[in-house]
Protein backbone atom coordinates (compact mmCIF):
# COMPACT_ATOMS: atom_id res chain seq x y z
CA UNK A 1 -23.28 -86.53 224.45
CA UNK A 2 -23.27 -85.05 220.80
CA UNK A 3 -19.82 -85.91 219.20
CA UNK A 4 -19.13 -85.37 215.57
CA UNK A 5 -20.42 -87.90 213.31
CA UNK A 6 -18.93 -86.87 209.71
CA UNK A 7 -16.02 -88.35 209.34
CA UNK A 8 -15.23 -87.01 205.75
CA UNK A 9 -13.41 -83.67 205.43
CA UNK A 10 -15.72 -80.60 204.32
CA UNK A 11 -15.57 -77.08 203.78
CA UNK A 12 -18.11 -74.45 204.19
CA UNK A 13 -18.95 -74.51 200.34
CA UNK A 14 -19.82 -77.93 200.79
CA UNK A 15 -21.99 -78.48 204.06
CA UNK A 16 -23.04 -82.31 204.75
CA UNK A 17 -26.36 -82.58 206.37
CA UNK A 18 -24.51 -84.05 209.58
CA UNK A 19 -22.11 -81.81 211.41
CA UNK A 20 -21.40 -80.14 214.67
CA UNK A 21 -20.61 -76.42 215.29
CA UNK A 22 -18.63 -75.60 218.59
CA UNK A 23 -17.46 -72.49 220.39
CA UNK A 24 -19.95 -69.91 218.69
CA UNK A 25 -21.88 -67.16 220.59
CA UNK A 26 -25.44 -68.69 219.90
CA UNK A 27 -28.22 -65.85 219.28
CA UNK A 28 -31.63 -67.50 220.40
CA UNK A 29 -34.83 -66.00 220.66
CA UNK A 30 -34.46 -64.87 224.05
CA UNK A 31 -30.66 -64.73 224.89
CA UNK A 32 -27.63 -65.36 223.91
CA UNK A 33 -26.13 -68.27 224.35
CA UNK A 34 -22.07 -67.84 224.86
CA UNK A 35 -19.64 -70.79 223.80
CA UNK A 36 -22.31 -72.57 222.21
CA UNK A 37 -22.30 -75.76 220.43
CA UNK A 38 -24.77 -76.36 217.38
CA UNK A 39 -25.21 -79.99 216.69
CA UNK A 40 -26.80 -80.94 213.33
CA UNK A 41 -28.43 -84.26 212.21
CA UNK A 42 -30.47 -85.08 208.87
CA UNK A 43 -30.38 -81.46 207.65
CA UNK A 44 -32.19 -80.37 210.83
CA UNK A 45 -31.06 -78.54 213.91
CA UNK A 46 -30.66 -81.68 216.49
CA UNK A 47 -29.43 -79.08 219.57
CA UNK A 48 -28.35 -76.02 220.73
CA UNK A 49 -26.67 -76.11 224.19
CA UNK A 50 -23.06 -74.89 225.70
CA UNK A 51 -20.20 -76.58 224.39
CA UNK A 52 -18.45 -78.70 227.27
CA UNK A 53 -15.36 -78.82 227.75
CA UNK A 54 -13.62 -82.38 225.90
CA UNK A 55 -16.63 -82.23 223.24
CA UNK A 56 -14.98 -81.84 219.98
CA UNK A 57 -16.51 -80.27 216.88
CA UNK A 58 -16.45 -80.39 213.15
CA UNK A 59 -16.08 -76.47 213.24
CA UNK A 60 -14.65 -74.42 215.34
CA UNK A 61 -16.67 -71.37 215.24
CA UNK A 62 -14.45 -69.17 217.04
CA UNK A 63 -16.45 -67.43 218.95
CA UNK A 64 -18.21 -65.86 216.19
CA UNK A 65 -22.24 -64.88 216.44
CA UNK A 66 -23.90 -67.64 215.05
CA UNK A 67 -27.42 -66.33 214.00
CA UNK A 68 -30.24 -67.82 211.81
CA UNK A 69 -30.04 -66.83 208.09
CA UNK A 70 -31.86 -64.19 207.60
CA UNK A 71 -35.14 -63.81 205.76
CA UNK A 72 -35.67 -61.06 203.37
CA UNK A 73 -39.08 -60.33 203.10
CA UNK A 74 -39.18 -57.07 200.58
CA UNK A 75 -36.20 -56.59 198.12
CA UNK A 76 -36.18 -54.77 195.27
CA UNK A 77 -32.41 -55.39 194.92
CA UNK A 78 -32.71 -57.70 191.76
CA UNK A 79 -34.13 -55.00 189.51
CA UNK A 80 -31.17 -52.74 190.13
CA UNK A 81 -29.01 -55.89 189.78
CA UNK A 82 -30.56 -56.50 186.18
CA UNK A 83 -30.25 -52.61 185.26
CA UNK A 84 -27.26 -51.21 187.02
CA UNK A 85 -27.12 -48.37 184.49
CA UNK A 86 -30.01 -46.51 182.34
CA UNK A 87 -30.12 -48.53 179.02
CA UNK A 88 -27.55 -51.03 180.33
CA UNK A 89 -29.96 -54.18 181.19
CA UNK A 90 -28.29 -57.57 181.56
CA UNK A 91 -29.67 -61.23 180.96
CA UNK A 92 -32.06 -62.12 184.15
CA UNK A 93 -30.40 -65.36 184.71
CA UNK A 94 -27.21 -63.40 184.85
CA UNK A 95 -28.41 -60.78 186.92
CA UNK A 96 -30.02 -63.61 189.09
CA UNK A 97 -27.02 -65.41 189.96
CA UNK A 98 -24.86 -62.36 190.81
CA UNK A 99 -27.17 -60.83 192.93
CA UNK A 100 -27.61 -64.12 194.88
CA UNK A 101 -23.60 -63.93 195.85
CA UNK A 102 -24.08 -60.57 197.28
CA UNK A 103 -27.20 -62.01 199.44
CA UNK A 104 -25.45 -64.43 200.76
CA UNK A 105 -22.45 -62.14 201.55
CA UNK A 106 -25.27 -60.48 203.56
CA UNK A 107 -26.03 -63.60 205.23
CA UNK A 108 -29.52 -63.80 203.65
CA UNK A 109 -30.48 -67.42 203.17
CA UNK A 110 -34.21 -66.50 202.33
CA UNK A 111 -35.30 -63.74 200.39
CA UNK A 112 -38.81 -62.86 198.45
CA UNK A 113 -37.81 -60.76 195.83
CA UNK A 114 -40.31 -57.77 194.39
CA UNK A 115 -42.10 -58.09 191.23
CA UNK A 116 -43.78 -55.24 190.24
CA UNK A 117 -47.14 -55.59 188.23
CA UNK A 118 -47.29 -52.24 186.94
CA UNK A 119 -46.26 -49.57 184.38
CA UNK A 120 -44.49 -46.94 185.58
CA UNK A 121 -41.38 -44.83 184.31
CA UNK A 122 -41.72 -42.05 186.88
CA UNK A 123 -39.24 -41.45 189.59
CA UNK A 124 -36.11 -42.84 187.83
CA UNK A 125 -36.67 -46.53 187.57
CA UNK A 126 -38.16 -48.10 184.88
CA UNK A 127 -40.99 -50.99 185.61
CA UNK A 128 -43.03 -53.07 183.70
CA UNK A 129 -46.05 -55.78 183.60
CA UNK A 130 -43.32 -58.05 181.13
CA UNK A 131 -40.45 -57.25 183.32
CA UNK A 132 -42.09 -59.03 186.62
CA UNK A 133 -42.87 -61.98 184.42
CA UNK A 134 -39.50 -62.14 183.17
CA UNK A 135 -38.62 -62.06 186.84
CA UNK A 136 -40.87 -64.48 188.28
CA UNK A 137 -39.89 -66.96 185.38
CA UNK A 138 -36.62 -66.70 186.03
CA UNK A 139 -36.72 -67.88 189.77
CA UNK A 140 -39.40 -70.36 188.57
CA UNK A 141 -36.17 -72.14 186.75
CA UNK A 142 -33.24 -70.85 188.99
CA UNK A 143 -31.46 -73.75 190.52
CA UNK A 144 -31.96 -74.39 194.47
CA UNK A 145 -29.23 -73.82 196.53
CA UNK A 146 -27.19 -71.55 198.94
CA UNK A 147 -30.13 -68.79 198.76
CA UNK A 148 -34.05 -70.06 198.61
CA UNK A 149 -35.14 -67.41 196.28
CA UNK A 150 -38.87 -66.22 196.41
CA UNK A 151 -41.21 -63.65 194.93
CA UNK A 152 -43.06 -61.15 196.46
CA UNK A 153 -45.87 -60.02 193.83
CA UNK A 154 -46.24 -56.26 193.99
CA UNK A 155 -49.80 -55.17 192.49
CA UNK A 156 -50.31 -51.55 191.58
CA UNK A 157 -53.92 -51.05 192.05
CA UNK A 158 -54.38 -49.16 189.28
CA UNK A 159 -52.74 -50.51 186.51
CA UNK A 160 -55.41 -52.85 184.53
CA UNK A 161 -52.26 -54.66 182.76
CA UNK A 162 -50.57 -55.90 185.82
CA UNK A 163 -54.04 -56.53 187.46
CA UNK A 164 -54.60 -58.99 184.66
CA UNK A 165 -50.97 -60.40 184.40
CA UNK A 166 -51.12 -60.99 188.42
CA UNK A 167 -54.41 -63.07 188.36
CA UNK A 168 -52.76 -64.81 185.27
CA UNK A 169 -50.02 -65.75 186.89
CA UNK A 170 -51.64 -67.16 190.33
CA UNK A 171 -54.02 -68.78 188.49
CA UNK A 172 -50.85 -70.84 186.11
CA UNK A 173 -48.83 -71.15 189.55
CA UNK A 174 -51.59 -72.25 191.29
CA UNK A 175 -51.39 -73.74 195.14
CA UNK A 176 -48.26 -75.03 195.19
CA UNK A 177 -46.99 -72.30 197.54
CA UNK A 178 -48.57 -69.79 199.65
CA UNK A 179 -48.62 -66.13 197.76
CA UNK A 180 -47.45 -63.32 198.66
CA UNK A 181 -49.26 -59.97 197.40
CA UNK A 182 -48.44 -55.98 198.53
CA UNK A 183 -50.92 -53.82 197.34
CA UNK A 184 -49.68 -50.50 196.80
CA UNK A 185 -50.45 -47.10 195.76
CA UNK A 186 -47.47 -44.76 194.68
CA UNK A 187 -49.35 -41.61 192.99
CA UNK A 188 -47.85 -38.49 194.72
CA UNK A 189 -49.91 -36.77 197.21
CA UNK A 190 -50.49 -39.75 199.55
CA UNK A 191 -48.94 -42.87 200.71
CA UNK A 192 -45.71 -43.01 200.37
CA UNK A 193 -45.19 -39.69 198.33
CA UNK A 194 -47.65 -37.79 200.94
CA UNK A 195 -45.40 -34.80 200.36
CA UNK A 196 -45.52 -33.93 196.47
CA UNK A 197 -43.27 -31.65 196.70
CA UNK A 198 -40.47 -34.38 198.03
CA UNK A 199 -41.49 -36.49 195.00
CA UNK A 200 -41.22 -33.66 192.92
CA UNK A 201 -37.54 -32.89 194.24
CA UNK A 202 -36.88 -36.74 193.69
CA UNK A 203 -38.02 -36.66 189.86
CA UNK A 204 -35.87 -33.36 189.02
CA UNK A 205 -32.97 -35.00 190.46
CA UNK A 206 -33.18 -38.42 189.07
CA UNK A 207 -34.60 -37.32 185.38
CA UNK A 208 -32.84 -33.75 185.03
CA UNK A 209 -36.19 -31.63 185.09
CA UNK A 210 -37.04 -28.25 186.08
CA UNK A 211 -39.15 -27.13 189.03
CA UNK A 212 -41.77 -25.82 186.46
CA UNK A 213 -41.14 -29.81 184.60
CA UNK A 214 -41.83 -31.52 187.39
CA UNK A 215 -44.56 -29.79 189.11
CA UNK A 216 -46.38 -30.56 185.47
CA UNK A 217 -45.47 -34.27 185.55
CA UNK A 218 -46.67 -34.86 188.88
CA UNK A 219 -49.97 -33.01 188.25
CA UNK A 220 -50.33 -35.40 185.18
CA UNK A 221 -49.66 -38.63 187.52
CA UNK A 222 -52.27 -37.45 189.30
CA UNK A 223 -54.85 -36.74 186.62
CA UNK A 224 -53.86 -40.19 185.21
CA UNK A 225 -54.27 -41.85 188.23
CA UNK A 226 -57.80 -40.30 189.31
CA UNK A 227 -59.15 -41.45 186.14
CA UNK A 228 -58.45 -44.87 187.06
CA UNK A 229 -60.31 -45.26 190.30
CA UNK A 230 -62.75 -48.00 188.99
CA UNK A 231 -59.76 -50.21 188.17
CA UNK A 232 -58.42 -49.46 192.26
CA UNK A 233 -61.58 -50.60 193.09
CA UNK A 234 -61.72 -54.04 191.13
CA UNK A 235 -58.34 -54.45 192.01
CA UNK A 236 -59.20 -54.24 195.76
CA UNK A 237 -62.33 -56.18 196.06
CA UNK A 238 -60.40 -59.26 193.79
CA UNK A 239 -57.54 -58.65 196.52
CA UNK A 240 -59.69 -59.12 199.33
CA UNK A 241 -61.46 -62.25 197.45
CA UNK A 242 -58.60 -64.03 197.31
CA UNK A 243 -56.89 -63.06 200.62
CA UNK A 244 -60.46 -64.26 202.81
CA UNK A 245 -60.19 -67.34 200.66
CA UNK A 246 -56.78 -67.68 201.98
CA UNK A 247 -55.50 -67.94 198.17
CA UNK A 248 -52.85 -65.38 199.24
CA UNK A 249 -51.04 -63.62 201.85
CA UNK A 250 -52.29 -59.91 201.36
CA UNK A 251 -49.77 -56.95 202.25
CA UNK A 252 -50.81 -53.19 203.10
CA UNK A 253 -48.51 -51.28 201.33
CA UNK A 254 -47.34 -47.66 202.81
CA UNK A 255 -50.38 -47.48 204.87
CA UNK A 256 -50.74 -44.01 206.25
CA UNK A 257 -53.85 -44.23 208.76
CA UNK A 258 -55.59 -46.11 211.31
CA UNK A 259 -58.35 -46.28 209.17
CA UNK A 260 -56.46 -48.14 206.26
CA UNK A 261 -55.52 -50.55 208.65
CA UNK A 262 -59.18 -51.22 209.60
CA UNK A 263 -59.31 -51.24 205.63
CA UNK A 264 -56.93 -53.67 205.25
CA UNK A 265 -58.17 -55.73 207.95
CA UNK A 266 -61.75 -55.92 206.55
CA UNK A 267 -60.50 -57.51 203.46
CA UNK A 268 -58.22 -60.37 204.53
CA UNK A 269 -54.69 -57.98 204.60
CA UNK A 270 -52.52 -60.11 207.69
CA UNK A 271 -49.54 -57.31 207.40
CA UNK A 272 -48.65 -53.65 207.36
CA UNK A 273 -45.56 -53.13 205.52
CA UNK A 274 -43.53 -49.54 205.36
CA UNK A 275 -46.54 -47.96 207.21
CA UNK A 276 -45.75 -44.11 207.05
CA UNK A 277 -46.94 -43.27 210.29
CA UNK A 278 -46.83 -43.80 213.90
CA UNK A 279 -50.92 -43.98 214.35
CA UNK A 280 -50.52 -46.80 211.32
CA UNK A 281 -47.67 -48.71 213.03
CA UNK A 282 -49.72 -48.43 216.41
CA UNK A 283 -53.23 -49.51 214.86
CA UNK A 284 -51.54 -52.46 213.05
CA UNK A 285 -50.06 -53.43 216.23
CA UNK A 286 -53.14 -53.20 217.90
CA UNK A 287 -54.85 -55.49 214.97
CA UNK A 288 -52.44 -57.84 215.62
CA UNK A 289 -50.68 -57.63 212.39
CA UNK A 290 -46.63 -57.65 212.25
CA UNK A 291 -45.25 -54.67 210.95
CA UNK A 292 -42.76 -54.47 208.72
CA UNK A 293 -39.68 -51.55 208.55
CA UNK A 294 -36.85 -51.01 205.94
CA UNK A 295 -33.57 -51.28 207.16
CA UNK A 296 -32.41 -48.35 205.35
CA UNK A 297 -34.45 -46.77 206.61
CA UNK A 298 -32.93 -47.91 210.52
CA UNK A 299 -29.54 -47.26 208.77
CA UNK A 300 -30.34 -44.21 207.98
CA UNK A 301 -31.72 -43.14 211.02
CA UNK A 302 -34.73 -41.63 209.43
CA UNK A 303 -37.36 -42.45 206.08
CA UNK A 304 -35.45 -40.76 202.90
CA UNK A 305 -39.24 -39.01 202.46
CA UNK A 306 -40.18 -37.77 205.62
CA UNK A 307 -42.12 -40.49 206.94
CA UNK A 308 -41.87 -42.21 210.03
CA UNK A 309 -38.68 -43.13 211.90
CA UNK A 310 -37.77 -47.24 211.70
CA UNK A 311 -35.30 -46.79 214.68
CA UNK A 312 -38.11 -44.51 216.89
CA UNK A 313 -40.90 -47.26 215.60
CA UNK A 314 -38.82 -49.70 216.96
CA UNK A 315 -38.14 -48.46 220.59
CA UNK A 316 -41.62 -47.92 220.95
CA UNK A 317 -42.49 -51.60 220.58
CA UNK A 318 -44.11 -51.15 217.07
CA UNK A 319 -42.03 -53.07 214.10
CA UNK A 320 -41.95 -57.01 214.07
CA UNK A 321 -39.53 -57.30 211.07
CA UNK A 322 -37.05 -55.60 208.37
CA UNK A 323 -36.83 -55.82 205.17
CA UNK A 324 -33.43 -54.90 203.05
CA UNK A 325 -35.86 -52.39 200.33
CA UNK A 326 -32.86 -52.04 198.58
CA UNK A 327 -29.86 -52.72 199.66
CA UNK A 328 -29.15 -56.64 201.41
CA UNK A 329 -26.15 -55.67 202.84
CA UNK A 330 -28.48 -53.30 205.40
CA UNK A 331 -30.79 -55.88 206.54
CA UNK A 332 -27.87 -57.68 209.65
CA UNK A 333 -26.63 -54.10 209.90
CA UNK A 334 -29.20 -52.76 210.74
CA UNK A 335 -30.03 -55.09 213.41
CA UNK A 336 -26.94 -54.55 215.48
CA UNK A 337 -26.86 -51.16 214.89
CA UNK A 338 -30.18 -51.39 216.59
CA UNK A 339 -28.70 -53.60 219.22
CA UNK A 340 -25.65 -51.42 219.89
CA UNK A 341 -27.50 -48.26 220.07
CA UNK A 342 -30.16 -49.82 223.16
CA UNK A 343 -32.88 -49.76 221.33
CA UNK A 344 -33.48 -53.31 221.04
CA UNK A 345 -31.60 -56.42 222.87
CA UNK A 346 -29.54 -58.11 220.65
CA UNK A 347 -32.00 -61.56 220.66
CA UNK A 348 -35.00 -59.17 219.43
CA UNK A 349 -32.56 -57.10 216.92
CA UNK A 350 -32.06 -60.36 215.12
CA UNK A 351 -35.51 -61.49 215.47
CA UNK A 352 -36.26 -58.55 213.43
CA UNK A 353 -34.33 -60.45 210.37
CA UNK A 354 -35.32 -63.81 211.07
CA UNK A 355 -38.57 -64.79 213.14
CA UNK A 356 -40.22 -61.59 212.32
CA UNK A 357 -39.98 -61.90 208.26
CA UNK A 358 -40.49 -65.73 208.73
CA UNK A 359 -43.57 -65.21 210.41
CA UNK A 360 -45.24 -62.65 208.08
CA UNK A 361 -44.22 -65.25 204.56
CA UNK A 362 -46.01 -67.65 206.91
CA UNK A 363 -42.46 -69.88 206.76
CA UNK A 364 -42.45 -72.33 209.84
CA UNK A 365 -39.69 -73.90 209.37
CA UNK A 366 -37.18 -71.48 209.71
CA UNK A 367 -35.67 -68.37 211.78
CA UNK A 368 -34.75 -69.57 214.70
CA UNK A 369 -31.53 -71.55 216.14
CA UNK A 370 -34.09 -74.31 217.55
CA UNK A 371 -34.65 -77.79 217.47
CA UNK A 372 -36.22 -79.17 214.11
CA UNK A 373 -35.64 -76.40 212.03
CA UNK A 374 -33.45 -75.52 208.95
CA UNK A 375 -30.35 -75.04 210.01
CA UNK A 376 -29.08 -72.38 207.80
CA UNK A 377 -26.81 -71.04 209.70
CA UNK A 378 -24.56 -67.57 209.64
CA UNK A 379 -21.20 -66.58 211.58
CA UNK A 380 -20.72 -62.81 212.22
CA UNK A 381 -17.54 -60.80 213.47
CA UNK A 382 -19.09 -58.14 215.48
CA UNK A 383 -15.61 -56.71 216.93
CA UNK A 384 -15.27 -53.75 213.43
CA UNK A 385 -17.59 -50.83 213.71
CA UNK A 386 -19.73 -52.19 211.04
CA UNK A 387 -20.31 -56.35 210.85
CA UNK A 388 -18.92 -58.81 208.41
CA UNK A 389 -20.36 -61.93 207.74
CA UNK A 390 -17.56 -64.64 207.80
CA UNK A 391 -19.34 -68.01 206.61
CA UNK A 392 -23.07 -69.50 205.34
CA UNK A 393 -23.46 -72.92 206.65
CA UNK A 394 -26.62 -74.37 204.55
CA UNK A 395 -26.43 -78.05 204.37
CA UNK A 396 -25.95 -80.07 201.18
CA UNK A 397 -29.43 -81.90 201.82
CA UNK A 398 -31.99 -80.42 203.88
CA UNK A 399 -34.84 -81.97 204.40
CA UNK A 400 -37.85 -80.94 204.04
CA UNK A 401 -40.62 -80.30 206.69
CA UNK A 402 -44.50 -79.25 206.95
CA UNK A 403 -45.58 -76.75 204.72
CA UNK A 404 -43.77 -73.29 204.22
C-alpha cells in the first residue's frame, strides 16, 4: 500500500524527492485517471493508480489536473524577455531568470530556447551571431532548478557568420548533450513569408515604412539573399554531415512541400517543424517524422501569415507536438482549448505538450505521468474559461536516468 513516507513538513517551493500526491485527476497517455494518487520515491515516479479510500497523502491535490510538465520545444520568448522595448535591452542573466518565473507560471518544466545564428534586422526584431552566443552562454552558467533550460540552435542558411559561430560552438560544446539544429530560410517569397506582400505589410507596420519603402526593402532581401546561394549550399551539405553522423538532431524549418520533406529526409532531418502546408504536414507524417505546430497559432485559430491551420492540422491526425513560438503562457492553453473544442481527447491534447516535444529533443526520461520517470509534475484548474496553473511540483533531488 503506498503511504506517505516524508515525515518533515514541505511546501511546494521546496519538493523532497519522497512524497505522495492524492485526489488529483491524473492525465495519462491514454485516459484520464479520476481521483488519482501519485506516489513518488527517489526523485522518480514510483506509481500512478486511484487513490483508495483510508490512504492518506502528503498533498491533497484537490481534484486538480495533474499533468506532466510540459516541454517547450521552440521558444523565442527569451529574446523578447531580454529586449522588451526597441533600445531597452537588459542584462541576459536578468532577463534569464525572469523569464524562467513566467515559464513556470505556464507550467513549463522543460524548455529549449531559440538561438538564432544569423544577422538580420528586418521585420522588427533585431538578431545577431553575438547575441545567440550571449544566449547560449548564459544558460551554459544558469543555475539548475525549477525549469531545465535548453537551447535550440537556429541556423540561417545563409548567413556565413552564424554558419561559422554554429560549428564553433558544437565543436567547444562537444558531445555532452544531444544538439538540436532548425535550419531555416526566412527571405520573403517562400517559406514562411511565401506571400511577400504579407511580409511587406508586416515590415510597414513594425518599422513605420511606406508601401513604396517596403516593397524596395523586400526586393533588396531578396537580391541579398540570391547572392548567397553558395553559402545555403555549404550550410546544407555540413547540416546533413553532421545530422547522418548523428552529431545533431536536424530540424526542417517552415517546410512548404512534399519535396522538402524528401529533402530533409535525404540528409539526416528527423522533424518538420511549422510546416506551412497541409501536403508538408501529410508527407512528414508519412516519413515518419513528428510534426511540430505553434500554439499561437492553435490559439489563434489560424497562422498570423496565411499558412496552414494548427487546429485543422490537428483534427486531421497531422501534428505530434506544440511549441509556445512566442508566448509560454499558450503552449497548456492551447491544449485544452484543443480538448474542449473536440478536436483532440484531452490525453492526446496534452501529449501534444509533453510526449510529443519530448520525443522530437530525443528526451526519454520525461513527459509522461509513468513509472520511472521525472516526476515534474503540474496542477491545473480547468473550471475558468481559460486555465490557471495552481502549483509546479519538481523535486529537490531528482535523479538522474539514461541519457536525455
Amino acid at each position: 500500500m503506498i503511504v506517505p513516507t516524508n515525515p518533515r513538513s514541505w511546501t511546494p517551493a521546496a519538493v523532497p524527492a519522497d512524497f505522495v500526491l492524492g485526489h488529483v485527476r491524473a492525465v495519462l497517455t491514454d485516459q484520464v485517471l479520476d481521483d488519482a494518487l501519485v506516489a513518488v520515491r527517489a526523485g522518480r515516479i514510483e506509481a500512478v493508480q486511484p487513490h483508495r479510500r483510508g490512504v492518506r497523502a502528503d498533498l491533497d491535490g484537490g481534484n486538480l489536473l495533474c499533468v506532466p510538465g510540459l516541454i517547450d520545444i521552440h521558444s523565442d520568448g527569451l529574446e523578447r524577455e531580454r529586449a522588451p522595448r526597441p533600445g531597452a535591452e537588459l542584462p541576459i542573466g536578468f532577463a534569464l531568470r525572469s523569464f524562467e518565473g513566467k515559464l513556470r507560471a505556464a507550467g513549463i518544466t522543460t524548455v529549449f530556447h531559440g538561438a538564432g545564428f544569423e544577422e538580420r534586422g528586418s521585420g522588427g526584431l533585431r538578431r545577431s551571431v553575438d547575441a545567440a552566443l550571449q544566449l547560449c552562454g548564459a544558460i551554459d552558467e544558469f543555475p539548475s532548478g525549477a525549469v531545465d533550460h535548453r537551447i535550440l540552435y537556429r541556423l540561417d542558411v545563409r548567413c556565413p557568420h552564424g554558419l561559422a559561430a554554429l560549428r564553433d560552438r558544437l565543436d567547444r560544446v562537444g558531445d555532452r548533450v544531444e544538439h538540436l539544429v532548425s535550419h531555416e530560410d526566412h527571405t520573403p517569397g517562400q517559406g514562411q513569408y511565401a506571400d511577400r506582400a504579407y511580409f511587406e505589410r508586416y515590415i510597414s507596420g513594425t518599422q513605420g515604412l511606406s508601401a513604396q519603402q517596403a516593397r524596395e526593402t523586400v526586393d533588396q532581401l531578396i537580391a541579398d539573399r540570391d547572392d548567397r546561394l553558395d553559402i545555403r549550399e555549404q550550410a546544407m551539405s555540413w547540416l546533413g554531415a553532421q545530422a547522418l553522423a548523428g552529431r545533431i538532431r536536424l530540424l526542417g524549418h517552415d517546410p512548404a512541400t512534399p519535396e522538402e520533406i524528401a529533402e530533409l529526409v535525404g540528409r539526416g532531418g528527423t522533424v518538420a517543424e511549422f510546416p506551412t502546408t497541409e501536403a508538408a504536414a501529410r508527407a512528414a507524417r508519412e516519413q515518419g517524422l513528428p510534426v511540430v505546430m505553434g500554439a499561437p497559432n492553435v490559439l489563434r485559430g489560424a497562422s498570423h501569415n496565411g499558412n496552414a491551420s494548427g487546429r485543422d492540422l490537428v483534427a486531421q491526425g497531422l501534428v505530434t507536438a506544440l511549441a509556445s513560438d512566442y508566448l509560454p503562457s499558450g503552449l497548456l492553453t492551447a491544449a485544452l482549448l484543443l480538448a474542449r473544442d473536440g478536436l483532440a481527447t484531452l490525453p492526446a491534447a496534452i501529449r501534444l505538450v509533453t510526449a510529443g516535444p519530448a520525443e522530437v529533443a530525443g528526451l526519454t526520461d520525461r513527459g509522461a505521468l509513468r513509472p520511472g520517470l521525472r516526476p515534474d509534475l503540474v496542477l491545473v484548474d480547468t473550471a475558468p474559461r481559460w486555465p490557471s496553473v495552481r502549483t509546479v511540483l519538481i523535486p529537490e533531488f531528482p535523479v538522474p536516468i539514461g541519457a536525455s
